[in-house]
Protein backbone atom coordinates (compact mmCIF):
# COMPACT_ATOMS: atom_id res chain seq x y z
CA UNK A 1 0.00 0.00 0.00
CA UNK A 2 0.85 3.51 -0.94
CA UNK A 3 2.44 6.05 1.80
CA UNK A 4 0.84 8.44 -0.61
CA UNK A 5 -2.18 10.82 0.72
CA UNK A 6 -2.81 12.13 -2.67
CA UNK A 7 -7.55 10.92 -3.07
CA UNK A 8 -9.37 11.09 -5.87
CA UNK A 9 -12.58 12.28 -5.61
CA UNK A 10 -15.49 10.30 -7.12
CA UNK A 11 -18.93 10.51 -7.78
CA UNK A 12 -21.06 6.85 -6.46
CA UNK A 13 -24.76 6.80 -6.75
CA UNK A 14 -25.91 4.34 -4.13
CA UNK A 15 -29.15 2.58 -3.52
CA UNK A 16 -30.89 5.00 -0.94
CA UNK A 17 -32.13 2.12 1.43
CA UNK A 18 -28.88 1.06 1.62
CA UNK A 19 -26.97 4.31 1.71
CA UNK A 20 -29.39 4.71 4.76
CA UNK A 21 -27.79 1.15 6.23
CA UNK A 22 -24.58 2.54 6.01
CA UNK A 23 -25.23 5.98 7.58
CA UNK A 24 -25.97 3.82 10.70
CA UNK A 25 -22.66 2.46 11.12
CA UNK A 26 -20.31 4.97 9.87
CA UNK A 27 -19.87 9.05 9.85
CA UNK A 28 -16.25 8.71 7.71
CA UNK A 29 -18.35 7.15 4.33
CA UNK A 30 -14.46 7.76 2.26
CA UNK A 31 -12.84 5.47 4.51
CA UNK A 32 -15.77 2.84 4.63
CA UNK A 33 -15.99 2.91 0.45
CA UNK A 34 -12.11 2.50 0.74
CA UNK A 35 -12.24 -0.27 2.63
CA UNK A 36 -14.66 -1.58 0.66
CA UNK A 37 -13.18 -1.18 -2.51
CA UNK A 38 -9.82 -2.57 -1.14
CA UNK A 39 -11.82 -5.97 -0.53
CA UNK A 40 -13.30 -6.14 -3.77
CA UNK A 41 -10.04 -5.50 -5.49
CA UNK A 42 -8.27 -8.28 -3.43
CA UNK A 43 -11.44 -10.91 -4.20
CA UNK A 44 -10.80 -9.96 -8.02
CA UNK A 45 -7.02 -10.86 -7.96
CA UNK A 46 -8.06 -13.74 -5.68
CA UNK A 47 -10.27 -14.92 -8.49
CA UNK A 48 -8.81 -14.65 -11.23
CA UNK A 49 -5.19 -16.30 -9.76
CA UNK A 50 -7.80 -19.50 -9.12
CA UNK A 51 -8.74 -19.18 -12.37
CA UNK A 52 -5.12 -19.46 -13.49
CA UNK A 53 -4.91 -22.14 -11.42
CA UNK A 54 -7.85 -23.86 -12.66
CA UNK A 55 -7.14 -23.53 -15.93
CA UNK A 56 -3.49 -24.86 -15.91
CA UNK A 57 -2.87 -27.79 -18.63
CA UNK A 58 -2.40 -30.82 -17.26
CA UNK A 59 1.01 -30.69 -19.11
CA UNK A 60 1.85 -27.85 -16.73
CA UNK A 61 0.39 -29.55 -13.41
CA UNK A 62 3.19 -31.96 -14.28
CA UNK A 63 5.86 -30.06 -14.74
CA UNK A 64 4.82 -28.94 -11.74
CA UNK A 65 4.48 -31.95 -9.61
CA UNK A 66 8.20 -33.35 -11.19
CA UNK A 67 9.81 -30.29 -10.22
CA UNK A 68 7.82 -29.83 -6.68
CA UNK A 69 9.19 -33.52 -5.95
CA UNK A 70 12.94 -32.76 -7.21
CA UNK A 71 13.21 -29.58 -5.05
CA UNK A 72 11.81 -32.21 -2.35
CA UNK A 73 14.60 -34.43 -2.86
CA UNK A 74 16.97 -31.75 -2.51
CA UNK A 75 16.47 -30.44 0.06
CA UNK A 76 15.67 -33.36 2.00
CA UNK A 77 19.77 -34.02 1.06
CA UNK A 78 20.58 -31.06 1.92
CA UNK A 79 18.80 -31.29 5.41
């Protein structure tokens, strides 16, 4: 996260029922949206790295597992 203090101000329309919800549990709405915002962003990286994930060939996934079990090995000589 940024040291920087430098916002950007933007305009959200909100449902007003909601909006209402929210009044009730904060008075600092630009640190509540941030917050908010901050936990969607993380959920989309989260995403789409499990989609990645899901998606690797099955060529890769062994790859992976050979090289996993080498650096095993290794180590475990090492140790």
């Amino acid at each position: 996260m940024s040291n920087s203090t430098q916002k950007r101000e933007v305009l959200v329309a909100l449902d007003a029922e909601f909006a209402d919800k929210i009044d009730q549990l904060t008075d600092n709405w630009t640190e509540a949206l941030e917050q908010a915002l901050r936990l969607w962003y993380a959920k989309q990286i989260e995403d789409k790295l499990r989609k990645f994930y899901q998606n690797r060939s099955q060529e890769d996934i062994e790859f992976e597992e050979e090289w996993a079990t080498l650096a095993q090995e290794q180590m475990e000589e090492i140790l």
